[in-house]
PDB file of N, CA and C in Angstrom:
ATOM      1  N   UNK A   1      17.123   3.964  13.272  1.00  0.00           N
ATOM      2  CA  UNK A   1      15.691   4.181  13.164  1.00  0.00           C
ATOM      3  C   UNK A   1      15.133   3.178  12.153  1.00  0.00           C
ATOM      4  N   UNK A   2      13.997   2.270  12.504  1.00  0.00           N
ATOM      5  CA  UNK A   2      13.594   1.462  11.552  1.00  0.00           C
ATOM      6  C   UNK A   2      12.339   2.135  10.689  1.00  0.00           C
ATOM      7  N   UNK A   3      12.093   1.500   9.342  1.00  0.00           N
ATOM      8  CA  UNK A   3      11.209   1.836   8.645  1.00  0.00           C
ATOM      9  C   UNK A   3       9.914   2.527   9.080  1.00  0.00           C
ATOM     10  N   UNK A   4       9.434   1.556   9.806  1.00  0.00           N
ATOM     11  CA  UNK A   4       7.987   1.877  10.801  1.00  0.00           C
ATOM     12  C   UNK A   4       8.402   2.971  11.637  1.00  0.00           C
ATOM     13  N   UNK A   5       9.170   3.430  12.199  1.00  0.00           N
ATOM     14  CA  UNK A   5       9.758   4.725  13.208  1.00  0.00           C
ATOM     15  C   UNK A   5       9.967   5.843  12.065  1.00  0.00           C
ATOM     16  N   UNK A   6      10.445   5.733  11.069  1.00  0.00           N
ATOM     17  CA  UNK A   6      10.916   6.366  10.129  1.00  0.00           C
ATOM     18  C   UNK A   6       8.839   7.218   9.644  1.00  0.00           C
ATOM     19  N   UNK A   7       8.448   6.211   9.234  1.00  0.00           N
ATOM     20  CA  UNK A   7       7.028   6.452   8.342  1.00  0.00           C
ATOM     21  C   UNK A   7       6.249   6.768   9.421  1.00  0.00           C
ATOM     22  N   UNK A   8       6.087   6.499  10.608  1.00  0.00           N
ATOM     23  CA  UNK A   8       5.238   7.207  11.528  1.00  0.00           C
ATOM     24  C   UNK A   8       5.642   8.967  12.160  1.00  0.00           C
ATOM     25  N   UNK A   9       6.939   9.263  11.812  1.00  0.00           N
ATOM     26  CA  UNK A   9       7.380   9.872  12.346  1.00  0.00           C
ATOM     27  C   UNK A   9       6.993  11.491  11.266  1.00  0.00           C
ATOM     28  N   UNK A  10       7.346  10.523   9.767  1.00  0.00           N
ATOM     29  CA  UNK A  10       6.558  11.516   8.606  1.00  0.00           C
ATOM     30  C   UNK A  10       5.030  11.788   8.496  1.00  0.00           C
ATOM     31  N   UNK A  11       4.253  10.579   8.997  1.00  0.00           N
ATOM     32  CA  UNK A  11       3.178  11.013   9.530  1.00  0.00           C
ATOM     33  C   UNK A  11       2.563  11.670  10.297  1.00  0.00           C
ATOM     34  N   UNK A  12       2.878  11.885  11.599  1.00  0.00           N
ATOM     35  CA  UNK A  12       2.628  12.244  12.676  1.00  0.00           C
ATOM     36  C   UNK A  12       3.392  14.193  12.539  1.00  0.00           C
ATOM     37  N   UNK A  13       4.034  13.943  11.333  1.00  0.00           N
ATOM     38  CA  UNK A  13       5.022  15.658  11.229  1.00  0.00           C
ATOM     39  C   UNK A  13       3.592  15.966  10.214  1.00  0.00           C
ATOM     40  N   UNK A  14       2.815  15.523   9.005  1.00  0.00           N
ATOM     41  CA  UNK A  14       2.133  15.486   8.105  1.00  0.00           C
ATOM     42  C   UNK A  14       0.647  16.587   8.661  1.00  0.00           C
ATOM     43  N   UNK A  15       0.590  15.240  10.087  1.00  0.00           N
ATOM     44  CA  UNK A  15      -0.527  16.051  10.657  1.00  0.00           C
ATOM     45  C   UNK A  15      -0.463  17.193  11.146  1.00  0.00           C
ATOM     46  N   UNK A  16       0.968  17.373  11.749  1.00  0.00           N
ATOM     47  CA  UNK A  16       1.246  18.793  12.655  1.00  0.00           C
ATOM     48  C   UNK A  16       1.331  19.988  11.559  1.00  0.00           C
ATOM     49  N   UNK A  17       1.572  19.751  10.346  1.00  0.00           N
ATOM     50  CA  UNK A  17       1.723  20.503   9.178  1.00  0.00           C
ATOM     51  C   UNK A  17       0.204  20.839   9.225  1.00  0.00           C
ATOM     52  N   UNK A  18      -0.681  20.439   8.886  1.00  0.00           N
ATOM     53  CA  UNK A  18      -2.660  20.013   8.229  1.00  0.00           C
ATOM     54  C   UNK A  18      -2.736  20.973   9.192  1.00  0.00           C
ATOM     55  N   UNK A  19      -2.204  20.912  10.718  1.00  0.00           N
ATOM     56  CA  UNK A  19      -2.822  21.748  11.693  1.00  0.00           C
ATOM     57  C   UNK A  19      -2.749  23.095  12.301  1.00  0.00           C
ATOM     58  N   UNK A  20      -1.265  23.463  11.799  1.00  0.00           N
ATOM     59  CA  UNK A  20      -0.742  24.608  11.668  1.00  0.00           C
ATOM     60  C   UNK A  20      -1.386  25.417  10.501  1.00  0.00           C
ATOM     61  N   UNK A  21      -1.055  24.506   9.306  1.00  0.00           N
ATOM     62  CA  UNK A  21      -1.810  25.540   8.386  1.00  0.00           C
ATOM     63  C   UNK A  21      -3.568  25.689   8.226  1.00  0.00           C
ATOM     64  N   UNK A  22      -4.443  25.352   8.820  1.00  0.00           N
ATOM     65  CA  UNK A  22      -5.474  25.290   9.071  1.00  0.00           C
ATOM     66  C   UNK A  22      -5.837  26.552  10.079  1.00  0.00           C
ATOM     67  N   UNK A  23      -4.832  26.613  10.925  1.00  0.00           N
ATOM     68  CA  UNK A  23      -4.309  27.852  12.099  1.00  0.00           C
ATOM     69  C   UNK A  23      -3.691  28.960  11.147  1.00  0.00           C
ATOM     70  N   UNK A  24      -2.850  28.931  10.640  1.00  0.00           N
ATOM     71  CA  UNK A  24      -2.480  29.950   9.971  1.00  0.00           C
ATOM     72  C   UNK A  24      -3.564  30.773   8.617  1.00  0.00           C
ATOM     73  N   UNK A  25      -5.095  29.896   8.277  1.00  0.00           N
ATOM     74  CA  UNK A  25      -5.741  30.521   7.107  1.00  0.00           C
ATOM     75  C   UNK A  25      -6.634  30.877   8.015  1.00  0.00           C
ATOM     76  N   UNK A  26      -7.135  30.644   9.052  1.00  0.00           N
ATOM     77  CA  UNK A  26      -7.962  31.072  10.568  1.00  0.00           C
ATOM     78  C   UNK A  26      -7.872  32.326  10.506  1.00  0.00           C
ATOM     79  N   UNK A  27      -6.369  32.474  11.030  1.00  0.00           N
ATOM     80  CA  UNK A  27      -6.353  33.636  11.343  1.00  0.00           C
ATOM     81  C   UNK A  27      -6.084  34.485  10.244  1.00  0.00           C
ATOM     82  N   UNK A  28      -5.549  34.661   8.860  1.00  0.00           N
ATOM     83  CA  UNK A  28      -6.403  35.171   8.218  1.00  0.00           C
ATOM     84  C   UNK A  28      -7.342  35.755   8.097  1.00  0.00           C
ATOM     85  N   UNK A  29      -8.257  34.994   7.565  1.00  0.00           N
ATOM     86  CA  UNK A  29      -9.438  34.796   7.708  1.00  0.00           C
ATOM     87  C   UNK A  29      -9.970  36.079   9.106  1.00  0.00           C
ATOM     88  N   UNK A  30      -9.550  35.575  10.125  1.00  0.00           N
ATOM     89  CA  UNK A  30     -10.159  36.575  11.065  1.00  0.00           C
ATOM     90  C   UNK A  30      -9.309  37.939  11.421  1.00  0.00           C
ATOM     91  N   UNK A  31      -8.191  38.332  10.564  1.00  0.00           N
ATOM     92  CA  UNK A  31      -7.516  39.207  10.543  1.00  0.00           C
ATOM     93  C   UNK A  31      -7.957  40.627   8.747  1.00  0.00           C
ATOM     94  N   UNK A  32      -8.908  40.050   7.984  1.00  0.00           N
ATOM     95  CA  UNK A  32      -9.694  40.368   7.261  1.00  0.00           C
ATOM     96  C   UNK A  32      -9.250  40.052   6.082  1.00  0.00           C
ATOM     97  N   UNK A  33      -8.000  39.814   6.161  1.00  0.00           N
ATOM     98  CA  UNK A  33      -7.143  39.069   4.749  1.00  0.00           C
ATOM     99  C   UNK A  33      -7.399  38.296   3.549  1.00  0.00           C
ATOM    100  N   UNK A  34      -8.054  37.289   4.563  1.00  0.00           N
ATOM    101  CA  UNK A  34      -9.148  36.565   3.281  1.00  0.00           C
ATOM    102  C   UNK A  34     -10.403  36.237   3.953  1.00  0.00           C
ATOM    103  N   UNK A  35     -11.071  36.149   2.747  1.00  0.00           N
ATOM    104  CA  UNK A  35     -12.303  36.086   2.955  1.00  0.00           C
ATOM    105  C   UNK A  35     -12.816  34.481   3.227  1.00  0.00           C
ATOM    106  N   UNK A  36     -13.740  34.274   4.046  1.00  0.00           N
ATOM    107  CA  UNK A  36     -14.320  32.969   4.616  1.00  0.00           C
ATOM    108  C   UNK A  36     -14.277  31.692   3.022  1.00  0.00           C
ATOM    109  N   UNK A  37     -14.777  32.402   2.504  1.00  0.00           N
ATOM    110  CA  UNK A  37     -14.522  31.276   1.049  1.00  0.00           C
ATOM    111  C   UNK A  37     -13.546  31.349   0.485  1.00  0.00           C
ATOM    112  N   UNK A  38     -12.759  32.592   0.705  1.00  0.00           N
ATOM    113  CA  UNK A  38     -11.100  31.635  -0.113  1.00  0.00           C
ATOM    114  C   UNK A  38     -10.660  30.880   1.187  1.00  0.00           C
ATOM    115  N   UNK A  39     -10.572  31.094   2.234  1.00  0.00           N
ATOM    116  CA  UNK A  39     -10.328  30.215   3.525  1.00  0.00           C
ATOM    117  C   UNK A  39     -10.439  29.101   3.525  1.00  0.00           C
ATOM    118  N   UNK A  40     -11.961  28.815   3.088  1.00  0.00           N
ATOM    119  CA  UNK A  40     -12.542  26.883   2.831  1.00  0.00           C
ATOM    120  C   UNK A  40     -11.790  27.073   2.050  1.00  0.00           C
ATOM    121  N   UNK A  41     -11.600  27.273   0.791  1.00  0.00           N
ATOM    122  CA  UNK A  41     -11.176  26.866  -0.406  1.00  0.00           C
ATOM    123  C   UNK A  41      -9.790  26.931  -0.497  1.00  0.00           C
ATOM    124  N   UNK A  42      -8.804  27.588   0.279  1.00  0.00           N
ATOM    125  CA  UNK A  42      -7.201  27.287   0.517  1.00  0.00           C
ATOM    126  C   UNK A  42      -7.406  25.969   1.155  1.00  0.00           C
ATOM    127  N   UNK A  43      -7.850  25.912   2.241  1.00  0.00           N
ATOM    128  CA  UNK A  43      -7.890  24.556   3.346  1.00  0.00           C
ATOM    129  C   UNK A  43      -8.502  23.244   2.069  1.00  0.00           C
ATOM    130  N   UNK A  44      -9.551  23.273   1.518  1.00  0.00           N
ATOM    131  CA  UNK A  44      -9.834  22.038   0.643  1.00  0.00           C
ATOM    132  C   UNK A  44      -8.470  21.722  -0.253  1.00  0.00           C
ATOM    133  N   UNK A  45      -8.551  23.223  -1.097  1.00  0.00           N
ATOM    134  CA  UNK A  45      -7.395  22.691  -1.996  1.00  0.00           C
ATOM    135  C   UNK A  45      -5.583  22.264  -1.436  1.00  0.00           C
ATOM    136  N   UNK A  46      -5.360  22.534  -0.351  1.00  0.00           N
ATOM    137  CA  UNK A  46      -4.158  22.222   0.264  1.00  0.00           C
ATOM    138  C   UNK A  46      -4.726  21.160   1.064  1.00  0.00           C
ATOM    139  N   UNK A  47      -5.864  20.592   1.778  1.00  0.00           N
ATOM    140  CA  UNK A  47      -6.047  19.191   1.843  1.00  0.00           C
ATOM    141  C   UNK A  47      -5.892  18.217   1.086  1.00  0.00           C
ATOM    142  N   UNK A  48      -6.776  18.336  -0.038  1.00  0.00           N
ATOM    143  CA  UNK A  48      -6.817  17.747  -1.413  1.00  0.00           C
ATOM    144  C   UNK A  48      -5.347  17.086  -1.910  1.00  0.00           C
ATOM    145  N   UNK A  49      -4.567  18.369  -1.995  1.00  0.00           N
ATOM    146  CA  UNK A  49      -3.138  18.034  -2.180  1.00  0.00           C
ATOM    147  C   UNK A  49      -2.172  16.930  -0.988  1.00  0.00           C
ATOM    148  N   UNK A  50      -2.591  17.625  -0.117  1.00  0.00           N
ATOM    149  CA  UNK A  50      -1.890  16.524   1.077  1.00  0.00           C
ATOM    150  C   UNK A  50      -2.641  14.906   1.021  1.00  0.00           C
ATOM    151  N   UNK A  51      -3.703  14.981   0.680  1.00  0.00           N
ATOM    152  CA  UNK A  51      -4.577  13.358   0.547  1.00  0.00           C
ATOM    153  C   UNK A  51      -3.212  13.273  -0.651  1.00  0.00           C
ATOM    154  N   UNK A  52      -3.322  13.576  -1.746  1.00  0.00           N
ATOM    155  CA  UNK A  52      -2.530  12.943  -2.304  1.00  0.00           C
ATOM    156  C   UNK A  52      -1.063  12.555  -2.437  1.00  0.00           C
ATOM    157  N   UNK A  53      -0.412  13.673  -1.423  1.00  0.00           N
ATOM    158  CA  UNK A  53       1.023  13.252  -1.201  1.00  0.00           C
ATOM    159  C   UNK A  53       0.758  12.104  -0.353  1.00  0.00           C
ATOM    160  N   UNK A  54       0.477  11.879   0.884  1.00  0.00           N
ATOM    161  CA  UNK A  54      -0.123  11.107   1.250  1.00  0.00           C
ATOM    162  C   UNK A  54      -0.499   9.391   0.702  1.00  0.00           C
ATOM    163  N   UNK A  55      -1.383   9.459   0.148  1.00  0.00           N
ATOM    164  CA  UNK A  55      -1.011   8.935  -1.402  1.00  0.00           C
ATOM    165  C   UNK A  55       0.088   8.066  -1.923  1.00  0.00           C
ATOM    166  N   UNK A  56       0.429   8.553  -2.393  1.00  0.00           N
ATOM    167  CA  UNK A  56       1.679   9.026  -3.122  1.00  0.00           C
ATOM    168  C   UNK A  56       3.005   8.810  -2.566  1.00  0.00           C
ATOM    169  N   UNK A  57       3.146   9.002  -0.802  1.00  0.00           N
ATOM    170  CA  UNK A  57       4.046   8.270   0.246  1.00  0.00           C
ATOM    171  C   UNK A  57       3.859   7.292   0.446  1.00  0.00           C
ATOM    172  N   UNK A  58       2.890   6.488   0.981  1.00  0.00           N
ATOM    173  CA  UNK A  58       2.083   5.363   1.011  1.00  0.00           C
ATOM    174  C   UNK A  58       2.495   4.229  -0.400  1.00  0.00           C
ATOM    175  N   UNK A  59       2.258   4.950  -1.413  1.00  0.00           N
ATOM    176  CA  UNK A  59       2.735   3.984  -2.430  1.00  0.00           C
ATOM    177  C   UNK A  59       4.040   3.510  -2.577  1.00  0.00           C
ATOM    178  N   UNK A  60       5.033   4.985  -2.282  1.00  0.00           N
ATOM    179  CA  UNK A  60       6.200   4.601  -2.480  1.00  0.00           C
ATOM    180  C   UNK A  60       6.856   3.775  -1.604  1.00  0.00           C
ATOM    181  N   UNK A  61       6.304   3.808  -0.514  1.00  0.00           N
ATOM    182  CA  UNK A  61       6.688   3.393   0.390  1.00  0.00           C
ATOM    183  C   UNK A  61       6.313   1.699   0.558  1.00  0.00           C
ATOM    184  N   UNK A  62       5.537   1.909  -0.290  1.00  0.00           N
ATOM    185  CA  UNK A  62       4.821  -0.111  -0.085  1.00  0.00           C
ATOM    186  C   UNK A  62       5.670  -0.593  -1.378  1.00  0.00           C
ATOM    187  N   UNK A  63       6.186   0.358  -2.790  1.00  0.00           N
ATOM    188  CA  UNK A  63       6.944   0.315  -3.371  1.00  0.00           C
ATOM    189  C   UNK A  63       8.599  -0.345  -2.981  1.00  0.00           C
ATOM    190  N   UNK A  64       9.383   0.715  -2.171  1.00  0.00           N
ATOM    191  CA  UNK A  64      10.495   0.218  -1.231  1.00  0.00           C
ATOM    192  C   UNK A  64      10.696  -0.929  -0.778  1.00  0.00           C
ATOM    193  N   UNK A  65       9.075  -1.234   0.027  1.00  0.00           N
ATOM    194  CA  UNK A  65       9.076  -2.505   0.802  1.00  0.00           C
ATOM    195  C   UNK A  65       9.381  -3.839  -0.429  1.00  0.00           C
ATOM    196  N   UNK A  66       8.379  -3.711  -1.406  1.00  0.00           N
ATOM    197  CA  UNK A  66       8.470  -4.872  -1.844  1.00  0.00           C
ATOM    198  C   UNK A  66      10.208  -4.954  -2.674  1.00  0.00           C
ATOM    199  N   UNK A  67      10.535  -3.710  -3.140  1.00  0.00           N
ATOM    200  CA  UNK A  67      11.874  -3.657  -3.705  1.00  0.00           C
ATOM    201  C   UNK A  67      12.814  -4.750  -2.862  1.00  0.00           C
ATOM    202  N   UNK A  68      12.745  -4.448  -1.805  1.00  0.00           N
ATOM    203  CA  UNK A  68      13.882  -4.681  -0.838  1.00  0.00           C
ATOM    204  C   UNK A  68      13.456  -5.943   0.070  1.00  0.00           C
ATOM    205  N   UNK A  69      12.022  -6.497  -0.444  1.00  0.00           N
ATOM    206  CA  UNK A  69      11.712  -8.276   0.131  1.00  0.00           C
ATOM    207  C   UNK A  69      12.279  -8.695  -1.274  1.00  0.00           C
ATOM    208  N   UNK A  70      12.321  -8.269  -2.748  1.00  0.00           N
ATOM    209  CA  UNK A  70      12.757  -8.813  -3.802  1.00  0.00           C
ATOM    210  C   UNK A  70      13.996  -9.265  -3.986  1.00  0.00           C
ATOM    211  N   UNK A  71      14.969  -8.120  -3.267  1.00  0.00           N
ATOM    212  CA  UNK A  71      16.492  -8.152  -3.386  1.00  0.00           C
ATOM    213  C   UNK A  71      16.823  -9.336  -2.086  1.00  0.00           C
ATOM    214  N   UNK A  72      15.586  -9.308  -1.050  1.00  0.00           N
ATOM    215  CA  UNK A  72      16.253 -10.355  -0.308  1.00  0.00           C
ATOM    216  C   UNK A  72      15.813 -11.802  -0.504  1.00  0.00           C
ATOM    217  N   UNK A  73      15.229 -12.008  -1.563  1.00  0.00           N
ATOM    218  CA  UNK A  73      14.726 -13.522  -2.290  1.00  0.00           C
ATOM    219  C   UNK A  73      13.919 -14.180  -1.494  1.00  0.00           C
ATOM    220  N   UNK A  74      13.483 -13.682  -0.827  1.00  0.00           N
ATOM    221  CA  UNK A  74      12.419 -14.136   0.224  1.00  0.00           C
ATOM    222  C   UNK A  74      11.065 -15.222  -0.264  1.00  0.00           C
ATOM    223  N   UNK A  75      10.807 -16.140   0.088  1.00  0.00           N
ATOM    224  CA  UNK A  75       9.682 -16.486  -0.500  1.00  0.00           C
ATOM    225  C   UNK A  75       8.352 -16.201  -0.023  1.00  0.00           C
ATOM    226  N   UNK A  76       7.281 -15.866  -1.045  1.00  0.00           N
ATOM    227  CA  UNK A  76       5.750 -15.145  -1.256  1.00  0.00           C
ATOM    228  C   UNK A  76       5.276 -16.069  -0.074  1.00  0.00           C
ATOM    229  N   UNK A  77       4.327 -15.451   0.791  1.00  0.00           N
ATOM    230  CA  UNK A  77       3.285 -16.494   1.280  1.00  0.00           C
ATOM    231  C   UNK A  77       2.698 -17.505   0.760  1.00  0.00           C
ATOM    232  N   UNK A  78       2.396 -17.344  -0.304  1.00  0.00           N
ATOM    233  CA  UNK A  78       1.774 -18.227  -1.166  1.00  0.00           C
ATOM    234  C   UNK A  78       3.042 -19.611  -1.163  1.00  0.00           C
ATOM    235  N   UNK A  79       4.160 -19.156  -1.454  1.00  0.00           N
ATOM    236  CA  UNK A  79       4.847 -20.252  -1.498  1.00  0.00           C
ATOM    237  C   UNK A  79       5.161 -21.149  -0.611  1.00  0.00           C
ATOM    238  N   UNK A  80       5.318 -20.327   0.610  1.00  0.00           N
ATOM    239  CA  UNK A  80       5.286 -20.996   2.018  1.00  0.00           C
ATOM    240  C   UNK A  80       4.326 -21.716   2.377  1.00  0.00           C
ATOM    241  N   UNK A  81       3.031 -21.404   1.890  1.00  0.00           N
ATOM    242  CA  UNK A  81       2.136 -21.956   2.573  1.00  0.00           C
ATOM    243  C   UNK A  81       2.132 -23.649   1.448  1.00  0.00           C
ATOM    244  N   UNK A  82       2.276 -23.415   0.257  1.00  0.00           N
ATOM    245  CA  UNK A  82       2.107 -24.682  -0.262  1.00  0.00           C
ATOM    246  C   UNK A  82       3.396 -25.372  -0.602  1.00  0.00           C
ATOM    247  N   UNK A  83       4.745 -24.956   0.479  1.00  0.00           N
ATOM    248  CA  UNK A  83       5.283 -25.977   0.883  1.00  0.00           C
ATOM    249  C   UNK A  83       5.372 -26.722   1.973  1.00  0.00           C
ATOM    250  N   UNK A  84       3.872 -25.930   3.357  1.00  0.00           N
ATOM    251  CA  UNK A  84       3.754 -26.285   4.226  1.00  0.00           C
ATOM    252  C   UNK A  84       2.988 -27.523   3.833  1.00  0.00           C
ATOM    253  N   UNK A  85       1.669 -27.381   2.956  1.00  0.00           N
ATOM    254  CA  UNK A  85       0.898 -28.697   2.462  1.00  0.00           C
ATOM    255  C   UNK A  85       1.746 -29.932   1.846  1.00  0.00           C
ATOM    256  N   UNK A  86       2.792 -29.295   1.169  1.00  0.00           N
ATOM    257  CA  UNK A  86       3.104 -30.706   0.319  1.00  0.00           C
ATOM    258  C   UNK A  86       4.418 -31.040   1.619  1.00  0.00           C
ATOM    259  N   UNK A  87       4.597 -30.317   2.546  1.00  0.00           N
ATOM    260  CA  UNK A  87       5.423 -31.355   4.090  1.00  0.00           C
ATOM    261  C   UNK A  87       4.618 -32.060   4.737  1.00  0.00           C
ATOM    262  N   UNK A  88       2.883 -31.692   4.556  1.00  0.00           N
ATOM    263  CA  UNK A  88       2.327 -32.251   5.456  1.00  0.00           C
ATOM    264  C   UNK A  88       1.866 -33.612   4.475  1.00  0.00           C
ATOM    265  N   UNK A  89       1.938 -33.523   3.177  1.00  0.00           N
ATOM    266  CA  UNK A  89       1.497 -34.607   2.624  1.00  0.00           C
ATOM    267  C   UNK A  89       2.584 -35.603   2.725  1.00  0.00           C
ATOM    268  N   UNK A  90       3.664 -35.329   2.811  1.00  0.00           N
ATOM    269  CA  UNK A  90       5.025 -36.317   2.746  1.00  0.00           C
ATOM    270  C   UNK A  90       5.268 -36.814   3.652  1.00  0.00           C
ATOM    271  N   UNK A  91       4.410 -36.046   4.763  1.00  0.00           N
ATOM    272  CA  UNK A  91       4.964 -36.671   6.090  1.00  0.00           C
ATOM    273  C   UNK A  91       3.700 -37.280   6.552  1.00  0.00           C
ATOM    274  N   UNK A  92       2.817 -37.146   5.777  1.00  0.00           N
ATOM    275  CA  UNK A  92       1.378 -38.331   6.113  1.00  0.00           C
ATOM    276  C   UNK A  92       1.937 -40.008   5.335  1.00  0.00           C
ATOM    277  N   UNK A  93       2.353 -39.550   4.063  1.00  0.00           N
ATOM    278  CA  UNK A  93       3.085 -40.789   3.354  1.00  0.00           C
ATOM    279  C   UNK A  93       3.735 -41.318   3.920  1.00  0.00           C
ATOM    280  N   UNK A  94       5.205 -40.756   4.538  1.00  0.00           N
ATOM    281  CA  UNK A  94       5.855 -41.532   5.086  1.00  0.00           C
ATOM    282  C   UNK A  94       5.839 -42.099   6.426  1.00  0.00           C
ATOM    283  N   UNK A  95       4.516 -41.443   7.215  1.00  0.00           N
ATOM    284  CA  UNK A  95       3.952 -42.083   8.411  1.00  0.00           C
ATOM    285  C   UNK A  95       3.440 -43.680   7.867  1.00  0.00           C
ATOM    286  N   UNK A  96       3.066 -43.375   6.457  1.00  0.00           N
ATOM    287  CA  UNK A  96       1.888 -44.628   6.047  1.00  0.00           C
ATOM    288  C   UNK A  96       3.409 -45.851   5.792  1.00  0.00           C
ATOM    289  N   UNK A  97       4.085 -45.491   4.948  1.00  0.00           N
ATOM    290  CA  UNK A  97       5.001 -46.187   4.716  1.00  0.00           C
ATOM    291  C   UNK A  97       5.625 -46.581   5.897  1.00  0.00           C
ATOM    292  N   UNK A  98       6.092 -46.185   7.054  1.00  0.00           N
ATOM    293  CA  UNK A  98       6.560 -47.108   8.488  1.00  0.00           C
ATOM    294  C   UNK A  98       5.535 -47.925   9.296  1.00  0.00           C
ATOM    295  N   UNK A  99       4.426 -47.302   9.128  1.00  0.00           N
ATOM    296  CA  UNK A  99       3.320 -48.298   9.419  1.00  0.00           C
ATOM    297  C   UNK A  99       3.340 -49.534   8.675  1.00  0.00           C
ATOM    298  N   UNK A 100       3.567 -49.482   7.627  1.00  0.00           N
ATOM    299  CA  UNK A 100       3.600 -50.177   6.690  1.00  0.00           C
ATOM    300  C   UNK A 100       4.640 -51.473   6.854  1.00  0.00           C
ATOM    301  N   UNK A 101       5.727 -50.963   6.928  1.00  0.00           N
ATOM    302  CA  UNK A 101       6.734 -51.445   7.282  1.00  0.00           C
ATOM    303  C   UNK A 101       7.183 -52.181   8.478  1.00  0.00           C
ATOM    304  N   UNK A 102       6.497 -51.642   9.475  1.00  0.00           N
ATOM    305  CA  UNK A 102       6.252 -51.675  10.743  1.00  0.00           C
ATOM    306  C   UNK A 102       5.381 -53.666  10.925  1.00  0.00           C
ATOM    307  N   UNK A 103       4.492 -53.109  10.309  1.00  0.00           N
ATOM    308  CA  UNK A 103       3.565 -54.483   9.796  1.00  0.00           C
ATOM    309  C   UNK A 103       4.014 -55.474   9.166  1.00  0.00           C
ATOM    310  N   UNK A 104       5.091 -55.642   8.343  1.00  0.00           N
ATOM    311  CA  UNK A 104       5.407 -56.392   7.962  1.00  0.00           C
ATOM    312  C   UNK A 104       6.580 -57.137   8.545  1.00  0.00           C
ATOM    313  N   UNK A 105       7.109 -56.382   9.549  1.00  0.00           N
ATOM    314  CA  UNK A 105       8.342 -56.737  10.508  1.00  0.00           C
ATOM    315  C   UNK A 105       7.845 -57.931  11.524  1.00  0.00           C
ATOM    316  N   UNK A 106       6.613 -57.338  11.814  1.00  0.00           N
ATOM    317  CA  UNK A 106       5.840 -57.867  12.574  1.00  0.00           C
ATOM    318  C   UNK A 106       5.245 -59.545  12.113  1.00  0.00           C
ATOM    319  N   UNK A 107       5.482 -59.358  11.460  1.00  0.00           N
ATOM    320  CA  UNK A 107       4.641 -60.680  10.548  1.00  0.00           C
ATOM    321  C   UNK A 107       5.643 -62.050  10.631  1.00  0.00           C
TER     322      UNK A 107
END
């Protein structure tokens, strides 16, 4: 199972959780148990909480990622990209330099 299969899979369980228990303070609620405002107010405050596990997974998880691009020495975009410029500058130079050369063979 890869990462992305792994984190969608905790997601997609996250929501089925939000929706069950949303079902389970319902009926409550319509069983006389609790009353309509502790109802909102279980559902906010156990939302509330899930935004932040949520959260809180999300971080760790972008956490992991970078752990484990670190351990594999990978280089930053940033670096890639400005060793793509200074190939393209070397290889404009050394176009100039066979031209160059080129011209003088010629001569």
């Amino acid at each position: 199972m890869t990462l992305f299969e792994a984190t969608r899979k905790a997601l997609l369980a996250g929501v089925g959780v939000q929706a069950k228990v949303r079902e389970l303070i319902d009926e409550l609620v319509e069983k006389g148990e609790l009353s309509e405002t502790q109802g909102a107010k279980l559902i906010r405050e156990w939302s509330e909480k899930a935004d932040k596990t949520g959260k809180d997974f999300g971080k760790s998880i972008t956490e992991l990622i970078d752990k484990t691009l670190d351990k594999m020495n990978l280089p930053a975009r940033d670096d890639v990209e400005k060793l793509n410029k200074k190939v393209l500058a070397l290889s404009a130079r050394v176009k100039k330099l066979e031209e160059a050369a080129g011209a003088k063979e010629a001569e």
